[in-house]
N, C-alpha and C. Protein backbone atom coordinates (compact mmCIF):
# COMPACT_ATOMS: atom_id res chain seq x y z
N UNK A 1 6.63 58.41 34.83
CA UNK A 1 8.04 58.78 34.74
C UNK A 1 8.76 57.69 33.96
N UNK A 2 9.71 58.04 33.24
CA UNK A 2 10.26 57.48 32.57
C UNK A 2 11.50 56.39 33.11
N UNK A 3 11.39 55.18 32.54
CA UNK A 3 12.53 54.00 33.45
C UNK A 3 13.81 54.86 33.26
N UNK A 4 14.69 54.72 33.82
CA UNK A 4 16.35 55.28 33.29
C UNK A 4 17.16 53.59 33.12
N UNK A 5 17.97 53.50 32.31
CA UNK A 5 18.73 52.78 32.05
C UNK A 5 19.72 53.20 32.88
N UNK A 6 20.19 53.86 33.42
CA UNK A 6 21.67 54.00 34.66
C UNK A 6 22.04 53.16 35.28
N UNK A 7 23.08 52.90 35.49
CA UNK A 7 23.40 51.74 36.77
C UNK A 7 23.55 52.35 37.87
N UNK A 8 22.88 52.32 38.96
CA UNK A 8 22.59 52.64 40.23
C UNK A 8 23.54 52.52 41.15
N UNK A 9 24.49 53.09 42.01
CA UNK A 9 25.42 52.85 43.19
C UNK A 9 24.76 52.49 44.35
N UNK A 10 23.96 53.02 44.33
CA UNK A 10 23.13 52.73 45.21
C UNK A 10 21.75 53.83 45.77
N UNK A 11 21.02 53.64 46.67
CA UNK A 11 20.14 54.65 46.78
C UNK A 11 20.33 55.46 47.56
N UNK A 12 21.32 55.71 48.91
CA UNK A 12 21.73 56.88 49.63
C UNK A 12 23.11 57.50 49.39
N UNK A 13 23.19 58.58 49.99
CA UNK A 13 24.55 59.47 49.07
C UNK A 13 25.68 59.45 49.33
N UNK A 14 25.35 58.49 50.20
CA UNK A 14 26.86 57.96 50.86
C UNK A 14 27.59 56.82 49.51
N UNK A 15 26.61 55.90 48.93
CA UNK A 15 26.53 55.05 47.71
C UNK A 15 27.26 55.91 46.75
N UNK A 16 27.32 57.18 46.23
CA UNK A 16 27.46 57.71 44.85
C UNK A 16 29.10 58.38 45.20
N UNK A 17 29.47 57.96 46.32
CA UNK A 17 31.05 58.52 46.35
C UNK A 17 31.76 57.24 46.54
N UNK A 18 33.23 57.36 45.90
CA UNK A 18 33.91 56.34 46.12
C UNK A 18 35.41 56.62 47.15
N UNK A 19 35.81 56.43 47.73
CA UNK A 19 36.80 56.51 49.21
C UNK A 19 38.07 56.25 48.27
N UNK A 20 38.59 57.70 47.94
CA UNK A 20 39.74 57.72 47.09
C UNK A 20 40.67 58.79 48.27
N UNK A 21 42.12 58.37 47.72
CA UNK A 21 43.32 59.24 48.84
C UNK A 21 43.57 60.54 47.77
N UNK A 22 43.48 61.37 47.73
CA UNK A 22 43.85 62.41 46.68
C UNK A 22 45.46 62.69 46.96
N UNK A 23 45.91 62.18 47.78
CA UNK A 23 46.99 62.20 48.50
C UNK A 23 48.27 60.83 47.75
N UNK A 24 47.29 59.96 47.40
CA UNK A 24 48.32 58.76 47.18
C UNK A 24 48.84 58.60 45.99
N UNK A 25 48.97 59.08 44.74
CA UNK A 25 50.28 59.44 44.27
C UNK A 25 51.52 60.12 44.54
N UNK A 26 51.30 60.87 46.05
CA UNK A 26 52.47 61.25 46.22
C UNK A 26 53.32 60.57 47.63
N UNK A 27 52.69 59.59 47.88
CA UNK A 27 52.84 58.83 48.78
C UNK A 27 53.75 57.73 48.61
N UNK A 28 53.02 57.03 47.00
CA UNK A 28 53.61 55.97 46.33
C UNK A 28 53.89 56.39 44.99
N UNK A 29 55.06 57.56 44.09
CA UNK A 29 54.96 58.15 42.51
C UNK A 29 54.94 56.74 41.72
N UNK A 30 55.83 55.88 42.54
CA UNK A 30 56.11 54.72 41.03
C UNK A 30 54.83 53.67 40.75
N UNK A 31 53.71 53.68 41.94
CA UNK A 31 52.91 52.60 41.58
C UNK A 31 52.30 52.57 40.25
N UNK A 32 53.02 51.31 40.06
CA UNK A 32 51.99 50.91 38.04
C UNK A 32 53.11 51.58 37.14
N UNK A 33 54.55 51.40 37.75
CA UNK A 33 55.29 51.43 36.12
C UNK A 33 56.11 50.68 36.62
N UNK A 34 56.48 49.97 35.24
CA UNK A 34 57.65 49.54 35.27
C UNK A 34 59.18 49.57 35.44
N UNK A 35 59.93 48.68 35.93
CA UNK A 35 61.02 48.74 36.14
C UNK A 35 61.86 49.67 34.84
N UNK A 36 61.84 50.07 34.11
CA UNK A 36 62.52 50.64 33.20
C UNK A 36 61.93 52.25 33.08
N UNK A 37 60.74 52.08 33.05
CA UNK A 37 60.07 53.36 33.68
C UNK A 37 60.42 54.21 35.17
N UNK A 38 60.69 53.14 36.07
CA UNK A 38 61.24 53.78 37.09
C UNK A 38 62.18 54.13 37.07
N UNK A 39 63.40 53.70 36.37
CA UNK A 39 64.59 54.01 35.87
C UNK A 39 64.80 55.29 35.42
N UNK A 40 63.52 55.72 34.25
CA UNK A 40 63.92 57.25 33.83
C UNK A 40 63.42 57.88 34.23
N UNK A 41 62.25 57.65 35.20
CA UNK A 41 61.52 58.36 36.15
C UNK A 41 62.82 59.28 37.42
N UNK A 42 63.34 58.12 37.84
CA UNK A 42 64.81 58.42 38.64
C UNK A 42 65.54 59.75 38.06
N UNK A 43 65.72 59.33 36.84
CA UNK A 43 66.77 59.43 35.86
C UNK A 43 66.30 61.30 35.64
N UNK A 44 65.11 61.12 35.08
CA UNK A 44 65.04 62.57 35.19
C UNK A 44 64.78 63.72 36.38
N UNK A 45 64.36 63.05 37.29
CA UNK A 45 63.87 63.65 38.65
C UNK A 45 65.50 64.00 39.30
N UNK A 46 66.20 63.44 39.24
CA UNK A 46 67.76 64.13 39.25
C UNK A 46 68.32 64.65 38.40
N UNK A 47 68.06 64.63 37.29
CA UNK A 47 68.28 66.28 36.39
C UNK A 47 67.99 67.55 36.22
N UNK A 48 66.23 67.00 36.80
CA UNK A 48 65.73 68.24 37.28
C UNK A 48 66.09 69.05 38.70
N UNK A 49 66.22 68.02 39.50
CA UNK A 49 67.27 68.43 40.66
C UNK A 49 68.35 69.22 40.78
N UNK A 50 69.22 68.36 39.57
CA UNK A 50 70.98 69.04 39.59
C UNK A 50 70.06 70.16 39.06
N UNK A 51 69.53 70.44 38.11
CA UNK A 51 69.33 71.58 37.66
C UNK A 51 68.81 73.03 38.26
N UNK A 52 67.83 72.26 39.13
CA UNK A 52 67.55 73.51 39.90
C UNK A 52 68.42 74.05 41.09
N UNK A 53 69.06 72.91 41.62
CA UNK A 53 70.60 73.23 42.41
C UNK A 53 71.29 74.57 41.42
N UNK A 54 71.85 73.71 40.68
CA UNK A 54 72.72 74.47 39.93
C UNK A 54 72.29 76.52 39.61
N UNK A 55 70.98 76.16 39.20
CA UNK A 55 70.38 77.56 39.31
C UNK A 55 70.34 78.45 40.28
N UNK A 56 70.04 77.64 41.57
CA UNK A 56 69.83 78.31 42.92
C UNK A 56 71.11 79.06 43.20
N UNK A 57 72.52 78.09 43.08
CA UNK A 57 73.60 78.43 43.00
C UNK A 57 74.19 80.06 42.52
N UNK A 58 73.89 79.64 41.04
CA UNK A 58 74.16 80.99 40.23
C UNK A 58 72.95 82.07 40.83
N UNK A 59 72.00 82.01 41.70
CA UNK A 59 71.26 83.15 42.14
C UNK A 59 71.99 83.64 42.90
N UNK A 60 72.06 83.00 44.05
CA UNK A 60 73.17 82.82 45.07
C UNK A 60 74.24 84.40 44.77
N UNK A 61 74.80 83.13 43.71
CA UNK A 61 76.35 84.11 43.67
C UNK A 61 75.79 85.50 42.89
N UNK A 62 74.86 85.27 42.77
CA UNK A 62 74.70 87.00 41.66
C UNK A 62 74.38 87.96 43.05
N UNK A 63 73.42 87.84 43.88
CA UNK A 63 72.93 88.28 44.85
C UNK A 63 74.28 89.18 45.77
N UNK A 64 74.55 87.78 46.02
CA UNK A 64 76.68 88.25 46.90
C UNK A 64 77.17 88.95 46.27
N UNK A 65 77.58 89.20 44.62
CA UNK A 65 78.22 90.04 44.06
C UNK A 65 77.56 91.06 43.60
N UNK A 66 76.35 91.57 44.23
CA UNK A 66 75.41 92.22 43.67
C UNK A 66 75.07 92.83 42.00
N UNK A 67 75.31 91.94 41.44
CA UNK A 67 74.68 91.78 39.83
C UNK A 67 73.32 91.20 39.96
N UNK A 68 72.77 90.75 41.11
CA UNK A 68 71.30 90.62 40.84
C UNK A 68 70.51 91.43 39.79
N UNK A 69 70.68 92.92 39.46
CA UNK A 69 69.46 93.51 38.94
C UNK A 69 70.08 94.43 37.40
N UNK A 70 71.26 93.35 36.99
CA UNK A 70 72.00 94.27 36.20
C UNK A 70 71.52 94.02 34.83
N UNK A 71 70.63 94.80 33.95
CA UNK A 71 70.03 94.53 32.87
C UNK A 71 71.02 92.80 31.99
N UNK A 72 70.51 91.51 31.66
CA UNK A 72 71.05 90.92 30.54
C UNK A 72 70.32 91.16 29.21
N UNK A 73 71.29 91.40 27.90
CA UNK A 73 70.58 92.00 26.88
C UNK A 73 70.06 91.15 25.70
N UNK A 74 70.66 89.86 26.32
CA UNK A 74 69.46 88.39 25.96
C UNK A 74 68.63 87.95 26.29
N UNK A 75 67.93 88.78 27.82
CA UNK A 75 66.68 88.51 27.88
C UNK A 75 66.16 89.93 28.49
N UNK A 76 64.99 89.29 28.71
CA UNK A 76 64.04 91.05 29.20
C UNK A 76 64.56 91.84 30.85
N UNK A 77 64.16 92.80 30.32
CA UNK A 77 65.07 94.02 31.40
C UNK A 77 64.59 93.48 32.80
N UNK A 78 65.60 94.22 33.70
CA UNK A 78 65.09 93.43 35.14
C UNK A 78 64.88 94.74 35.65
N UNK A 79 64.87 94.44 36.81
CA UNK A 79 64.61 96.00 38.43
C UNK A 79 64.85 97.15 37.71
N UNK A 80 65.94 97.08 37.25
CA UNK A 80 66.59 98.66 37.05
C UNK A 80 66.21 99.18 35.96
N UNK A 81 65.70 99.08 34.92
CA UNK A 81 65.34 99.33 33.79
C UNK A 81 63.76 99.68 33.97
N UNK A 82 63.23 98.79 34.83
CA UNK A 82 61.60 99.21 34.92
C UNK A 82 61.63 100.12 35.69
N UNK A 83 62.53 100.26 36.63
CA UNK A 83 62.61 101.52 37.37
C UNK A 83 62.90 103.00 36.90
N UNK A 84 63.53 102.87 35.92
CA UNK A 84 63.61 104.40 35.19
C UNK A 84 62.97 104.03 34.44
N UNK A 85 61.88 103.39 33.65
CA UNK A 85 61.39 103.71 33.36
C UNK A 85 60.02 104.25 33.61
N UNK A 86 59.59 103.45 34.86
CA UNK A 86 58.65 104.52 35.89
C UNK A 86 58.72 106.00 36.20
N UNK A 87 60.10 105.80 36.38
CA UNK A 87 60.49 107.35 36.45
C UNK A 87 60.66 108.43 35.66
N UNK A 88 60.76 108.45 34.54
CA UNK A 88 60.41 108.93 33.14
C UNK A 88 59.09 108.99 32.85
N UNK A 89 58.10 107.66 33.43
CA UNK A 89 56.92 108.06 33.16
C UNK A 89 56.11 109.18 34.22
N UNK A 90 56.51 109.15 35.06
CA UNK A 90 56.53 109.98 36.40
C UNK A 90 56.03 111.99 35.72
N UNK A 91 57.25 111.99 35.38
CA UNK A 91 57.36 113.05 34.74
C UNK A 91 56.79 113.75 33.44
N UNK A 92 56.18 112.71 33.13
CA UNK A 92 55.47 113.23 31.30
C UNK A 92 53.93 113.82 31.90
């Protein structure tokens, strides 16, 4: 049999794993950046925040005033539009 050049962990299989937290970046996000890095790290993680606030908001109020499902014609059709058009297909 042929030598292997490998570097060996060891010979039982307990040896070939290493005792990692799959968990600990979210335990500790900033470990290993810098102070200026943490800064826009901050910096954007509350923009993305206000932002999704802000969104939740405007769901919110569409829901209460029931415009939830009222076609916008800048983006793609919502509820009501796929719905007749099921229903049209219904019939062919």
């Amino acid at each position: 049999m042929p030598v292997s050049n490998q570097m060996s962990a060891g010979t039982n299989k307990a040896a070939k794993f290493v005792a990692a937290n799959p968990l600990a970046p979210l335990a500790d996000p900033f470990s290993g950046m810098g102070d200026d890095e943490k800064e826009l790290h901050k910096a954007v993680s509350n923009s993305v925040q206000t932002r999704l606030e802000t969104a939740m908001q405007e769901l919110q109020q569409k829901h209460r005033d029931g415009t939830n499902e009222i076609d916008d014609g800048e983006r793609a059709p919502t509820g009501a539009a796929y719905r007749e058009l099921h229903r049209r297909q219904q019939f062919m």
